[in-house]
Protein backbone atom coordinates (compact mmCIF):
# COMPACT_ATOMS: atom_id res chain seq x y z
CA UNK A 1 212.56 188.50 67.71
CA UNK A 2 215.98 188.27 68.59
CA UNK A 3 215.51 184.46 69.21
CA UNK A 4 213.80 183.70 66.35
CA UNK A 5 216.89 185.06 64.30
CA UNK A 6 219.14 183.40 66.19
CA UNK A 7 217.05 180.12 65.38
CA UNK A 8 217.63 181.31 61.76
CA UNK A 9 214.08 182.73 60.74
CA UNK A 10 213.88 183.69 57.39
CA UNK A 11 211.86 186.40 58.18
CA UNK A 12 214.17 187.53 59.90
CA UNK A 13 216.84 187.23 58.02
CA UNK A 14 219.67 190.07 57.84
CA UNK A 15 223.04 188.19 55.74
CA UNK A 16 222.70 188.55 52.06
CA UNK A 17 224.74 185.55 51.55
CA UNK A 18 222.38 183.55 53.37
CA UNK A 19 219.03 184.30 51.69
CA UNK A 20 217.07 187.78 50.71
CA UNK A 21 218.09 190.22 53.73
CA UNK A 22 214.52 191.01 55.36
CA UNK A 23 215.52 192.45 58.74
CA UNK A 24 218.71 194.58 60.49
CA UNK A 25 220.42 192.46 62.81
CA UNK A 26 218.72 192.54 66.30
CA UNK A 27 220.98 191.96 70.05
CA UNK A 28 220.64 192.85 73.21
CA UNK A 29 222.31 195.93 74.68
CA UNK A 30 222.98 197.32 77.20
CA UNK A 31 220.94 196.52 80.96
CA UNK A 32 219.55 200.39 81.50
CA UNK A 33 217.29 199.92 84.41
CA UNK A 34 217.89 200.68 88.07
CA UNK A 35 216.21 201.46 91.13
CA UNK A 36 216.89 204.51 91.31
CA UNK A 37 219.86 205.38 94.29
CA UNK A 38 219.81 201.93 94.91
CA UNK A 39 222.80 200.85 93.63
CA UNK A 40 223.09 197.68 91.34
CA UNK A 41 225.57 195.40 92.20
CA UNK A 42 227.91 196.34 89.38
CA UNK A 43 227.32 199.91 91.20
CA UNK A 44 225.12 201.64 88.84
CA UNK A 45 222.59 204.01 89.55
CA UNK A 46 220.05 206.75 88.92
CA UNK A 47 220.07 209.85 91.14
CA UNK A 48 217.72 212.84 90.88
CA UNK A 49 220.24 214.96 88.41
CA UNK A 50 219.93 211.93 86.04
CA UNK A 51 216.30 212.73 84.97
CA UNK A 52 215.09 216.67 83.14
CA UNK A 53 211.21 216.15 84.56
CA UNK A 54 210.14 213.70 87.63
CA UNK A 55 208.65 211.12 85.96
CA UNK A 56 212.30 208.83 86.09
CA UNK A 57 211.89 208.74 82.11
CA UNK A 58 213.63 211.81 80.68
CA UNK A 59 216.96 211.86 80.92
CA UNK A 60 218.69 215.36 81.45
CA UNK A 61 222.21 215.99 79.74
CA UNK A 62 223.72 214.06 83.07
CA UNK A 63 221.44 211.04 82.63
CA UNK A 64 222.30 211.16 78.84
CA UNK A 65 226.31 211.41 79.59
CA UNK A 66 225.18 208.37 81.84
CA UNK A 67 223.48 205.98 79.47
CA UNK A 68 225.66 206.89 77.15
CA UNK A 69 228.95 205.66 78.80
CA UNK A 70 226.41 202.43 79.28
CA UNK A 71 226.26 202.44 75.78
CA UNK A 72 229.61 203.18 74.24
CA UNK A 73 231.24 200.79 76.87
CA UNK A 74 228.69 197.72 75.67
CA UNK A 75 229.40 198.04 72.02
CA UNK A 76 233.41 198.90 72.97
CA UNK A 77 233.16 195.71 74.30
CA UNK A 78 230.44 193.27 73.67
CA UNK A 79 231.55 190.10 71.41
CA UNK A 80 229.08 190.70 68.40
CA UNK A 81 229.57 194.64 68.51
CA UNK A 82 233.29 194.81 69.21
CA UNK A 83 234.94 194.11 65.82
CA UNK A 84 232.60 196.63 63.70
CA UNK A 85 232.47 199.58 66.53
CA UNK A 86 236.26 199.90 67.15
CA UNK A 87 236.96 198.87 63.43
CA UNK A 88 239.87 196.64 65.22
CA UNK A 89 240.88 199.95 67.66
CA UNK A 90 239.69 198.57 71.14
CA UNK A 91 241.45 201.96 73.12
């Protein structure tokens, strides 16, 4: 989907000024997955703590704090998220 609105779909279609707004903008976001203790080579990482039950879905409130910070860093920082997260404030 993303794709498609990047090729301009009018389906997809989220600017007004454009044509009749039929969709919310789409991106990418952040990259969440890792293998677990095996640490990524940007050095992130799941441990045990990170997840409430043992299935390596549910995050408990240290997983949350974790993806979170994954989160609020990519759209601190991300070109298409920057200006209208920070609202020009980038500290």
């Amino acid at each position: 989907m993303i794709e498609e609105q990047l090729k301009g779909s009018l389906e997809l279609n989220f600017d007004p000024r454009r044509a009749r707004s039929r969709a919310p903008w789409l991106s990418w976001g952040p990259y969440l997955w890792a293998n677990g203790a095996t640490k990524r080579s940007d050095g992130f990482f799941y441990d045990e703590a990170d997840f409430s039950k043992n299935d390596g879905t549910h995050h408990s409130a240290a997983g949350q704090n974790k993806v979170g910070g994954l989160l609020l860093d990519f759209f601190k920082t991300d070109s298409t998220t920057r200006a209208w997260f920070t609202h020009g404030n980038t500290k």
